[in-house]
C-alpha atoms as a PDB file:
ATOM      1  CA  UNK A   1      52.960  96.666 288.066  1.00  0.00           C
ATOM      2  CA  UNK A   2      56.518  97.206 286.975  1.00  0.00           C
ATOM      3  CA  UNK A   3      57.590 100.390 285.846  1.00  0.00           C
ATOM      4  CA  UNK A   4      60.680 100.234 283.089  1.00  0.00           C
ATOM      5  CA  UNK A   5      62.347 103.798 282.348  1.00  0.00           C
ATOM      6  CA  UNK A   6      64.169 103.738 278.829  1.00  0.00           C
ATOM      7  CA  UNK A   7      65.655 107.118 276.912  1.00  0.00           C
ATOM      8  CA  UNK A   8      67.943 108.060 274.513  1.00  0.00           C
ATOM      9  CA  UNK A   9      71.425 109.282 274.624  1.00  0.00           C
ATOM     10  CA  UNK A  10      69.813 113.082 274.329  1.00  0.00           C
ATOM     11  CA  UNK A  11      67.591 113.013 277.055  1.00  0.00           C
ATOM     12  CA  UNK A  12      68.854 113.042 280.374  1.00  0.00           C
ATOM     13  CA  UNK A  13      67.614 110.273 282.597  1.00  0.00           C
ATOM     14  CA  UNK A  14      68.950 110.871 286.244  1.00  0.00           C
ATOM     15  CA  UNK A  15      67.251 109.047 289.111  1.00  0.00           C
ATOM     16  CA  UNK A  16      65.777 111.986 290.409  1.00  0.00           C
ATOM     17  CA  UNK A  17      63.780 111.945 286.646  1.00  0.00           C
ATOM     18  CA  UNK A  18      63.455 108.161 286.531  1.00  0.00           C
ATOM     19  CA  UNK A  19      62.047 108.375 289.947  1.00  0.00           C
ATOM     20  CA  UNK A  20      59.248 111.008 289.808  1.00  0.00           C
ATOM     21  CA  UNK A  21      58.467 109.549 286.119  1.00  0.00           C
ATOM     22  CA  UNK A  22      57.669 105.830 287.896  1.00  0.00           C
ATOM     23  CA  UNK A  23      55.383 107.793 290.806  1.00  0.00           C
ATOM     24  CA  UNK A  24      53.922 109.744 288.043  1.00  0.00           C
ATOM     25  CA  UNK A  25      52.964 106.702 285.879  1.00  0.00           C
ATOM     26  CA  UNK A  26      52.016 104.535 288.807  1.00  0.00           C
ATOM     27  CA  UNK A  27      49.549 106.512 290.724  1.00  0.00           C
ATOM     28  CA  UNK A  28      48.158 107.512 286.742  1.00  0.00           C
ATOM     29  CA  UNK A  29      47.552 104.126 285.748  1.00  0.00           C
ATOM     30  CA  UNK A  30      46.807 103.170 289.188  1.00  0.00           C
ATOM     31  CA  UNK A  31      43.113 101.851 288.437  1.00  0.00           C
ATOM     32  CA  UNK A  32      44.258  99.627 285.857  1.00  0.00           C
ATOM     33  CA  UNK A  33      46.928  98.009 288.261  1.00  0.00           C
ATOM     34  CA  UNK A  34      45.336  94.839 288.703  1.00  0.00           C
ATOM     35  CA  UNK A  35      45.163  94.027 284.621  1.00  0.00           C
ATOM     36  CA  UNK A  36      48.899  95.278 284.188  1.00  0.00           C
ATOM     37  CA  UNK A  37      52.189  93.485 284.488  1.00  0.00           C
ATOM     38  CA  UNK A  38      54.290  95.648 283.327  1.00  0.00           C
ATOM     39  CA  UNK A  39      54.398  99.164 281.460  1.00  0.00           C
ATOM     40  CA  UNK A  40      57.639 100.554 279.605  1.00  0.00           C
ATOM     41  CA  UNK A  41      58.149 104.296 278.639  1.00  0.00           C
ATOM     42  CA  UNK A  42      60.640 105.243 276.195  1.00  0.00           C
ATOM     43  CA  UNK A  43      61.316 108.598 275.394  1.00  0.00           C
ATOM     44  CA  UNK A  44      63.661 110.117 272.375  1.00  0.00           C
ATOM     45  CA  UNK A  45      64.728 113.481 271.166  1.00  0.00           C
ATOM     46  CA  UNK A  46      63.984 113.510 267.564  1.00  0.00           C
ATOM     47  CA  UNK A  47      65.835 115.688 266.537  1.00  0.00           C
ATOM     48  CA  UNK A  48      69.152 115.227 268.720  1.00  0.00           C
ATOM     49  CA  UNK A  49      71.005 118.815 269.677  1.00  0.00           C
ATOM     50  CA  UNK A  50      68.780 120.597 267.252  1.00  0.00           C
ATOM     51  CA  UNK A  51      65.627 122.183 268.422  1.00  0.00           C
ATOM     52  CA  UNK A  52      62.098 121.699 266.937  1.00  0.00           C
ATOM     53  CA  UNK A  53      58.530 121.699 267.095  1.00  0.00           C
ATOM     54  CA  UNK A  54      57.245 118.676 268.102  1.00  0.00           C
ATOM     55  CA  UNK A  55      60.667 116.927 268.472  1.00  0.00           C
ATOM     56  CA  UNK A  56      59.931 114.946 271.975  1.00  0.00           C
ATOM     57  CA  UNK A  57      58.660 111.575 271.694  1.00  0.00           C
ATOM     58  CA  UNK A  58      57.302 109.505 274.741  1.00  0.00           C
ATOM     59  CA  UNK A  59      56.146 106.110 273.635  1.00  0.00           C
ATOM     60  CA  UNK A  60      54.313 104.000 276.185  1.00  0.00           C
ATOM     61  CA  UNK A  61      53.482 100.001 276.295  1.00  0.00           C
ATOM     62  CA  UNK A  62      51.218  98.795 278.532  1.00  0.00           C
ATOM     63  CA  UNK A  63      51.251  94.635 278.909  1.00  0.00           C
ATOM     64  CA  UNK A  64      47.908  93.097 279.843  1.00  0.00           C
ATOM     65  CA  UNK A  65      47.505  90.202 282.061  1.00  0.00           C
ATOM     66  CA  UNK A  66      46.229  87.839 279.364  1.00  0.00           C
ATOM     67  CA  UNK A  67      45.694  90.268 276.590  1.00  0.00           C
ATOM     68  CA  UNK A  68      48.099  91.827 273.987  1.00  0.00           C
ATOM     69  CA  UNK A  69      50.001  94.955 274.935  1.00  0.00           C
ATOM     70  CA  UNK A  70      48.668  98.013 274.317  1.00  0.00           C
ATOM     71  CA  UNK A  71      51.450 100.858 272.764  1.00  0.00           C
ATOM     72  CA  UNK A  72      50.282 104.664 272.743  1.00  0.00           C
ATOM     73  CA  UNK A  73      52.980 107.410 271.023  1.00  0.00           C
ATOM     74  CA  UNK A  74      53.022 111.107 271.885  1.00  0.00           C
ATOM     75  CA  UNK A  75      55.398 113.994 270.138  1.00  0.00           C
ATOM     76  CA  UNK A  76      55.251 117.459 272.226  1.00  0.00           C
ATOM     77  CA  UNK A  77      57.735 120.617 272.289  1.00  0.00           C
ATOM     78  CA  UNK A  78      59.134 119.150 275.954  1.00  0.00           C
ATOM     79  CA  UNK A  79      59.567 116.000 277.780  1.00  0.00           C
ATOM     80  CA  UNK A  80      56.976 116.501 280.160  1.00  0.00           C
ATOM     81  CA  UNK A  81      54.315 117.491 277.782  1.00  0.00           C
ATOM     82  CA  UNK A  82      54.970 114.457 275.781  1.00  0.00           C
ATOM     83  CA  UNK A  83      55.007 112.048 278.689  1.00  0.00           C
ATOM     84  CA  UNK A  84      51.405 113.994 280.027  1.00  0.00           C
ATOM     85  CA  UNK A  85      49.977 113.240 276.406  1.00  0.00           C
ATOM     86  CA  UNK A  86      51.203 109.682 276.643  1.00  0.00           C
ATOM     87  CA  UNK A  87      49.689 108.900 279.584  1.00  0.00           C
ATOM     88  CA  UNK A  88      46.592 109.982 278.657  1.00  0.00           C
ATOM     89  CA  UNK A  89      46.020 108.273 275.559  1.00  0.00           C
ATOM     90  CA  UNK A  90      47.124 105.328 277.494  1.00  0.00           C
ATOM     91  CA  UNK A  91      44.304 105.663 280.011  1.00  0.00           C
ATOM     92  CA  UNK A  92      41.835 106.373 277.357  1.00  0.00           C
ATOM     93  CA  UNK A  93      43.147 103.177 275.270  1.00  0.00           C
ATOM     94  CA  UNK A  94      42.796 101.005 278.348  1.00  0.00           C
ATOM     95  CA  UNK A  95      39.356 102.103 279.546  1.00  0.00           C
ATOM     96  CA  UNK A  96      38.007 101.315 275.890  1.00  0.00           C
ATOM     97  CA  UNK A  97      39.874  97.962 275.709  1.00  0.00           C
ATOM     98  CA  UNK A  98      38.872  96.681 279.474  1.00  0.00           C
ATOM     99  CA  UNK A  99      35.022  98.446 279.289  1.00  0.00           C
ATOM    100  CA  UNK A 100      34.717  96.448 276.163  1.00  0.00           C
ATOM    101  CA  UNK A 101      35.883  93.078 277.650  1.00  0.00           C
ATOM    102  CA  UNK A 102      33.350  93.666 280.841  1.00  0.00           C
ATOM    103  CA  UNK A 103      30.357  93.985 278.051  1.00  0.00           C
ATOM    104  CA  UNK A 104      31.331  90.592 276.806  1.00  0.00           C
END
C-alpha cells in the first residue's frame, strides 16, 4: 500500500508531518492492506490565513485492487481532527464495501 501526502499552500507539510501522517494511515488501514494499492490524502485550509469553524479539510481516496476507489471527506477546527475523522469514515466505508463483497 502506497501512501501519497498532498496539501495546500496553507498547510504546512514538512517531513516530520508527512512522515507520522503515512505511519498514522498505514498501521489505521492496516487490515485492509491486502485489497489496497494505493491511498492519497489531501488536506486544504478552507479558508486560507483566516480562521474558522470547520475550515480544515482532509479528503481521503482509497484505490481497491479490482474495485473502484473509495473517497471519504472530513472538515474539523484542526488538521489532526480532520485527518482522525477521515480515517474513520474510511475504515467504516471499507468494512461495508469488502463485508458486502464476502456475502456475495
Amino acid at each position: 500500500m502506497t501512501v501519497q501526502i498532498n496539501t495546500d499552500k496553507n498547510i504546512s507539510g514538512s517531513d516530520k508531518f508527512r512522515t507520522k501522517l503515512i505511519s498514522l494511515v498505514e498501521d489505521e488501514l492496516s487490515r485492509f492492506s491486502g485489497k489496497i494499492t494505493r491511498v492519497i490524502v489531501s488536506l486544504s485550509d478552507e479558508n486560507s490565513v483566516k480562521s474558522g469553524v470547520n475550515d480544515k479539510r482532509c479528503m481521503i481516496e482509497a484505490r481497491l485492487v479490482g474495485l473502484k476507489p473509495v473517497a471519504v471527506t472530513k472538515k474539523a477546527d484542526t488538521v489532526d481532527l480532520a485527518v482522525d475523522g477521515a480515517i474513520d469514515k474510511l475504515k467504516n466505508s471499507l468494512t461495508k464495501i469488502l463485508g458486502r463483497l464476502k456475502d456475495h
